[in-house]
C-alpha atoms as a PDB file:
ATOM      1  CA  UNK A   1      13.662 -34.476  28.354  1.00  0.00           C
ATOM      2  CA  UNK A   2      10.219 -33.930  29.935  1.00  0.00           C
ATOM      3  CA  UNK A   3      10.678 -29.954  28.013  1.00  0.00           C
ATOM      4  CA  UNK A   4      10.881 -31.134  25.040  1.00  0.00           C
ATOM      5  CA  UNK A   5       7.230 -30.934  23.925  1.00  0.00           C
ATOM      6  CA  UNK A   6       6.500 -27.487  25.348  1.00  0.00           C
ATOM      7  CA  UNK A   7       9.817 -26.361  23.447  1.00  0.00           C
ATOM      8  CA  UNK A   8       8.119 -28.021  20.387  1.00  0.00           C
ATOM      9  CA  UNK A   9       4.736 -26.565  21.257  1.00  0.00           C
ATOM     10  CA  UNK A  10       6.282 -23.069  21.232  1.00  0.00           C
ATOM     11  CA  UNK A  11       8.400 -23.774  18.089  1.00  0.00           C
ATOM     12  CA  UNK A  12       4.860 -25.139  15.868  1.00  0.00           C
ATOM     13  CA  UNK A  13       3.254 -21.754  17.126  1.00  0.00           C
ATOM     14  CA  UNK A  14       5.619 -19.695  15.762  1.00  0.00           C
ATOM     15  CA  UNK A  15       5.651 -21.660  12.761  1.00  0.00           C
ATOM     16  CA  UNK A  16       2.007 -21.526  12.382  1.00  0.00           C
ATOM     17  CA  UNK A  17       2.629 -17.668  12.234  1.00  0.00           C
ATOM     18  CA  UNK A  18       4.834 -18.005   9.444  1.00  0.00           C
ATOM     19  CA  UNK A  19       2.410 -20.625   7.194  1.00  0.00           C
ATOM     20  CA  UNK A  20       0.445 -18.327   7.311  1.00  0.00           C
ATOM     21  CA  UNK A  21       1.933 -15.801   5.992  1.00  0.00           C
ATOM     22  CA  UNK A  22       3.363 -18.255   3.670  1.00  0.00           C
ATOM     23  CA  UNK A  23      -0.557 -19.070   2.137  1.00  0.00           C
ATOM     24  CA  UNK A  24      -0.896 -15.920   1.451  1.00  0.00           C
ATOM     25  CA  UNK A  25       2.137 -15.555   0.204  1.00  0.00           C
ATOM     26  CA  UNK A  26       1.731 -17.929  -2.357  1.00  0.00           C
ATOM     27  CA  UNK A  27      -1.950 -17.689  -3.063  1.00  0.00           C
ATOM     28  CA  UNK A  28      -1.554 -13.879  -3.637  1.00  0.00           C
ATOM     29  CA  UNK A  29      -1.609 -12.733  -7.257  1.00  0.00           C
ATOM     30  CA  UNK A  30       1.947 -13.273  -8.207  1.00  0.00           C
ATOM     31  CA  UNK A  31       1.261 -11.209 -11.206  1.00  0.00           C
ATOM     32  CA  UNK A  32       1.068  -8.373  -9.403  1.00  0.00           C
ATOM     33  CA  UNK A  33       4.145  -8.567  -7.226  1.00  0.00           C
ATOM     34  CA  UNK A  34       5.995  -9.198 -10.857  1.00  0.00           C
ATOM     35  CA  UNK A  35       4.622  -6.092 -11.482  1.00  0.00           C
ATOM     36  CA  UNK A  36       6.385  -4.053  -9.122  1.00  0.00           C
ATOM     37  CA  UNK A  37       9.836  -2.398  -9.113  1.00  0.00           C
ATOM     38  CA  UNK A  38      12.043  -3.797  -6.958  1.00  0.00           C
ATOM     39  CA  UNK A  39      15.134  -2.438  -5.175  1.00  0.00           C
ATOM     40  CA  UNK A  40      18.891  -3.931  -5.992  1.00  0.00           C
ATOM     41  CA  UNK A  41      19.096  -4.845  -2.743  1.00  0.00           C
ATOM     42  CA  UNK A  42      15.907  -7.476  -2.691  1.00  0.00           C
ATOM     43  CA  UNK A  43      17.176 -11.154  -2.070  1.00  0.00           C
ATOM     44  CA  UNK A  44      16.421 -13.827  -4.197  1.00  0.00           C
ATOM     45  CA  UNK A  45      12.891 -15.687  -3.250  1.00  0.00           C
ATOM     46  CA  UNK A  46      14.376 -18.936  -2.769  1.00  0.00           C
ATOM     47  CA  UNK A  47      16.099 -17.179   0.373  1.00  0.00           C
ATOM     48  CA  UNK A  48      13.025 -16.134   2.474  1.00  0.00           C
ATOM     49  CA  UNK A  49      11.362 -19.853   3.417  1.00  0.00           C
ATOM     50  CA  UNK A  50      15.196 -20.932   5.220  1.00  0.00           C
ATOM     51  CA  UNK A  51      15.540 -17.855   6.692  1.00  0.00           C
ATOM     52  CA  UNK A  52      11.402 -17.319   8.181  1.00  0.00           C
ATOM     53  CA  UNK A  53      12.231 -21.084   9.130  1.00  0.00           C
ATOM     54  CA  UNK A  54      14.942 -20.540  11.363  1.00  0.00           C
ATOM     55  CA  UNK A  55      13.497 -17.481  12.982  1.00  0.00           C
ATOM     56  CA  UNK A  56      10.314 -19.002  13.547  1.00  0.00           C
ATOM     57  CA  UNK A  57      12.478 -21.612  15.371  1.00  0.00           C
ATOM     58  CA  UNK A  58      14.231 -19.120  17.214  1.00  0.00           C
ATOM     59  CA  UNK A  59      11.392 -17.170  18.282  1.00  0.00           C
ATOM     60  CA  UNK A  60       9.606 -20.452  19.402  1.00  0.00           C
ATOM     61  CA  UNK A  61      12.772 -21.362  21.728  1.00  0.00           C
ATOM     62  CA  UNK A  62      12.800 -17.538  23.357  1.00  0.00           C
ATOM     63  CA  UNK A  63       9.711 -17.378  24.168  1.00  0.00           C
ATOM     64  CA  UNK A  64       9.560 -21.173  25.721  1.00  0.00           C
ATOM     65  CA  UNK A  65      12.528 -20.347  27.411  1.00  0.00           C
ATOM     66  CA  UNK A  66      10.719 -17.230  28.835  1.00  0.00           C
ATOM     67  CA  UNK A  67       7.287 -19.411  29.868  1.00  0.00           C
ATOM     68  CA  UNK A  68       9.840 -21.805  31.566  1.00  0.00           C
ATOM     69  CA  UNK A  69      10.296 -19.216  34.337  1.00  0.00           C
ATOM     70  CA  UNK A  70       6.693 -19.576  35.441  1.00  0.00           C
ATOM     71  CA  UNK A  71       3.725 -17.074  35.023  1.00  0.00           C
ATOM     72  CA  UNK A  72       4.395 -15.717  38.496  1.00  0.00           C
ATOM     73  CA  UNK A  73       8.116 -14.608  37.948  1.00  0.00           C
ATOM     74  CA  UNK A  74       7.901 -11.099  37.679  1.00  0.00           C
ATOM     75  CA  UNK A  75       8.170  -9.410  34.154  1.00  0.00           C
ATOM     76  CA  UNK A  76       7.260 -13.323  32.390  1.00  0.00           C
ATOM     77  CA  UNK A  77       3.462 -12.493  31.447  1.00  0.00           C
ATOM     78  CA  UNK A  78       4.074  -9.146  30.155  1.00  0.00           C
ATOM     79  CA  UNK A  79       6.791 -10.255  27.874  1.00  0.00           C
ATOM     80  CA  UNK A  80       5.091 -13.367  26.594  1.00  0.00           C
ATOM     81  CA  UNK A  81       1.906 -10.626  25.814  1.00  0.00           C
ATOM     82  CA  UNK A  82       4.488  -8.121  23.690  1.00  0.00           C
ATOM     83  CA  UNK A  83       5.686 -11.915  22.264  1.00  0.00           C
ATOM     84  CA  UNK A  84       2.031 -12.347  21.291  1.00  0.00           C
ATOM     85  CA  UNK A  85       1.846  -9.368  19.658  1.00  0.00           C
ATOM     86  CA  UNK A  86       4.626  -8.768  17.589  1.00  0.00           C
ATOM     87  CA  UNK A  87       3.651 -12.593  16.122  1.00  0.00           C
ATOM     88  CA  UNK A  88       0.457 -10.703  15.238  1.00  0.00           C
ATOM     89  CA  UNK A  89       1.979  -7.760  13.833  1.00  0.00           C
ATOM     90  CA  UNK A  90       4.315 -10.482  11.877  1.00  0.00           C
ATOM     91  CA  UNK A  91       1.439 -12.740  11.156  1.00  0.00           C
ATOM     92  CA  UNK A  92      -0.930  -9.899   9.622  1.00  0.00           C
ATOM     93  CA  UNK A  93       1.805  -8.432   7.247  1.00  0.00           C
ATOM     94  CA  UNK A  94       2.118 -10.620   4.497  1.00  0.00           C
ATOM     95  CA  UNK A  95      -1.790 -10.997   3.922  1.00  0.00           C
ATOM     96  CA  UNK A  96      -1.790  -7.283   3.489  1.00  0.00           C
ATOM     97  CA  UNK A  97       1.352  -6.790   1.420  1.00  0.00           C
ATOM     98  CA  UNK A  98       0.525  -9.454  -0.531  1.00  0.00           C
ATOM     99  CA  UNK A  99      -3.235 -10.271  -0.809  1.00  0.00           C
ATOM    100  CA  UNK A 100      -4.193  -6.914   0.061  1.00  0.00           C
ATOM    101  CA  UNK A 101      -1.403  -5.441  -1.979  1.00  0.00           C
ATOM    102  CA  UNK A 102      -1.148  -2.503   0.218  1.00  0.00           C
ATOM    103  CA  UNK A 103       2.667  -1.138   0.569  1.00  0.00           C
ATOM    104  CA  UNK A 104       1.738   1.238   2.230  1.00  0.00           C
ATOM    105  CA  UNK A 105       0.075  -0.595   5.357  1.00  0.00           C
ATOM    106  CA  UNK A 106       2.089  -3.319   4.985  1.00  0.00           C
ATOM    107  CA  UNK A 107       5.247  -0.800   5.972  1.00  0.00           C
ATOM    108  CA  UNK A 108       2.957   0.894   8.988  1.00  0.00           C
ATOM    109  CA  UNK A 109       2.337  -2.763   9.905  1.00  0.00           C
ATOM    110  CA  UNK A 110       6.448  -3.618   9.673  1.00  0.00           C
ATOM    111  CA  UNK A 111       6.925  -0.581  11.841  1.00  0.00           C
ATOM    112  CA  UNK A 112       4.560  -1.359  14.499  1.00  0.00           C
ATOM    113  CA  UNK A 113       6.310  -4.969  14.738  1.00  0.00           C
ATOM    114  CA  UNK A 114      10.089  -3.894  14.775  1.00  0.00           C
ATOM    115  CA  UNK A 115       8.835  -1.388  17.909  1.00  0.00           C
ATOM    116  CA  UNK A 116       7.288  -4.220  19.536  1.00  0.00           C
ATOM    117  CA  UNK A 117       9.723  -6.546  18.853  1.00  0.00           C
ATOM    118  CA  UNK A 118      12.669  -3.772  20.233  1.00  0.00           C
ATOM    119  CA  UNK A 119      10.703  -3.782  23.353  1.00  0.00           C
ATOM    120  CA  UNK A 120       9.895  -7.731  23.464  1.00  0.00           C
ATOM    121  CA  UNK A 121      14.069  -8.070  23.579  1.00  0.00           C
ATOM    122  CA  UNK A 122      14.131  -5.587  26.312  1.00  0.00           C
ATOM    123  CA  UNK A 123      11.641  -7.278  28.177  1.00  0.00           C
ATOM    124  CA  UNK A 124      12.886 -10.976  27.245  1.00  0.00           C
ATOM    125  CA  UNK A 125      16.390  -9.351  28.705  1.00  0.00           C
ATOM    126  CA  UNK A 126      15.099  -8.632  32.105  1.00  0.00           C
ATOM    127  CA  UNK A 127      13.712 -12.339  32.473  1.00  0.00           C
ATOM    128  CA  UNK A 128      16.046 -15.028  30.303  1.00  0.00           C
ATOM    129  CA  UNK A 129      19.213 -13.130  28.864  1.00  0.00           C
ATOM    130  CA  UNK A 130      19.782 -15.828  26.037  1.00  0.00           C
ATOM    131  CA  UNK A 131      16.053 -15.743  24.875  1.00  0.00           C
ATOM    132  CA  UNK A 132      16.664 -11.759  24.508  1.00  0.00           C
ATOM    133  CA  UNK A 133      19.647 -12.727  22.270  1.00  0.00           C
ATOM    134  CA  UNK A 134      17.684 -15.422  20.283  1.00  0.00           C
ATOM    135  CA  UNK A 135      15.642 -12.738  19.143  1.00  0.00           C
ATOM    136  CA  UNK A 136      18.625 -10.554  18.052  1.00  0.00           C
ATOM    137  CA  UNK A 137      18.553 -12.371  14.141  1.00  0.00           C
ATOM    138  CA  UNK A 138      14.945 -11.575  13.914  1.00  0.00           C
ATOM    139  CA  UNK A 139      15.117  -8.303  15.000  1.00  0.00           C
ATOM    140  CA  UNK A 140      18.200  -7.645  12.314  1.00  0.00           C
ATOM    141  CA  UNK A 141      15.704  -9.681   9.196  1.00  0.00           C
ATOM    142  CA  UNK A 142      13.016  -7.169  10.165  1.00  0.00           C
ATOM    143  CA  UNK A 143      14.901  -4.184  10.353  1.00  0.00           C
ATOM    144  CA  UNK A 144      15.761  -5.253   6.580  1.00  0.00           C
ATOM    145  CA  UNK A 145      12.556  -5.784   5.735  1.00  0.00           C
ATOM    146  CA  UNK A 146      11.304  -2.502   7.173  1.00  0.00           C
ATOM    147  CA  UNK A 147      13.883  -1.076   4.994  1.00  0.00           C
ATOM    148  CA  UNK A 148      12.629  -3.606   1.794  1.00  0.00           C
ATOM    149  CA  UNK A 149       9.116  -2.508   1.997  1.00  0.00           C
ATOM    150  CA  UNK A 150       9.679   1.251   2.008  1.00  0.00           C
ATOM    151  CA  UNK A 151      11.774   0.974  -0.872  1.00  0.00           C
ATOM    152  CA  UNK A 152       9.558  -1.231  -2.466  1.00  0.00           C
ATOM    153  CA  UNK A 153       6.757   1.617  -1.858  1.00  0.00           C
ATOM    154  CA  UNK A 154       9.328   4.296  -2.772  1.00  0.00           C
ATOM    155  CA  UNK A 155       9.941   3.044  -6.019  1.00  0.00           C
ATOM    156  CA  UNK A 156       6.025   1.776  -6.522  1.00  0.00           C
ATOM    157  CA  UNK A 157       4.242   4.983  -4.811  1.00  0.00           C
END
């Protein structure tokens, strides 16, 4: 029981990530993402907040499951560092999508994360199999968001 509140540590970080994006979500011009073209394929809004919610979740549990090994098993501290980055990469995209309103960055930005995040599974893998697999959701709701945002700048170039 005494894990617990390091799980939940892990879980509101990873959250934190994704209220972030969230403000600037929702404090972007909406105006201007009316504006745009969108593909057929784009799901409805209501559907992003349940699904960011149970990654975030996800996420949190992987990488406390990772820290759980200890700092001195081998291969822990580099995978929690590619786990800090890809929350980064995830962290920074909506404020420039959105607020920034750049497409085009925003999809460099998505890129950059789904290759860190590939290699955050593979490195999750060698150190707590199920944490690896926890990630495997994510992994698919970015590689269909990669393939949102360059359709979205496709059809808006």
């Amino acid at each position: 029981m005494r894990a617990w509140p390091g799980a939940l540590l892990f879980i509101l970080v990873c959250q934190g990530a994704g209220i972030l994006g969230a403000l600037s979500t929702q404090t972007a011009s909406s105006a201007w993402y009316a504006t745009l073209e969108l593909p057929s394929f784009q799901p409805p809004g209501w559907l992003f907040g349940p699904v960011w919610t149970l990654l975030y979740t996800l996420m949190g549990l992987a990488a406390w499951r990772v820290w759980r090994r200890g700092m001195a098993t081998p291969g822990v501290r580099s995978a929690l560092v590619l786990f800090v980055v890809q929350l980064l990469l995830n962290a920074s995209w909506s404020p420039v999508f959105f607020g920034a309103h750049r497409i085009d960055w925003a999809l460099a930005i998505i890129a950059a994360l789904w290759a860190v995040l590939v290699a955050t599974i593979v490195a999750f893998w060698r150190v707590d199999r199920p944490a690896a697999w926890m990630l495997v959701p994510y992994l698919a709701w970015v590689s269909f968001a990669t393939a949102l945002n360059a359709t979205i700048l496709s059809l808006n170039g």
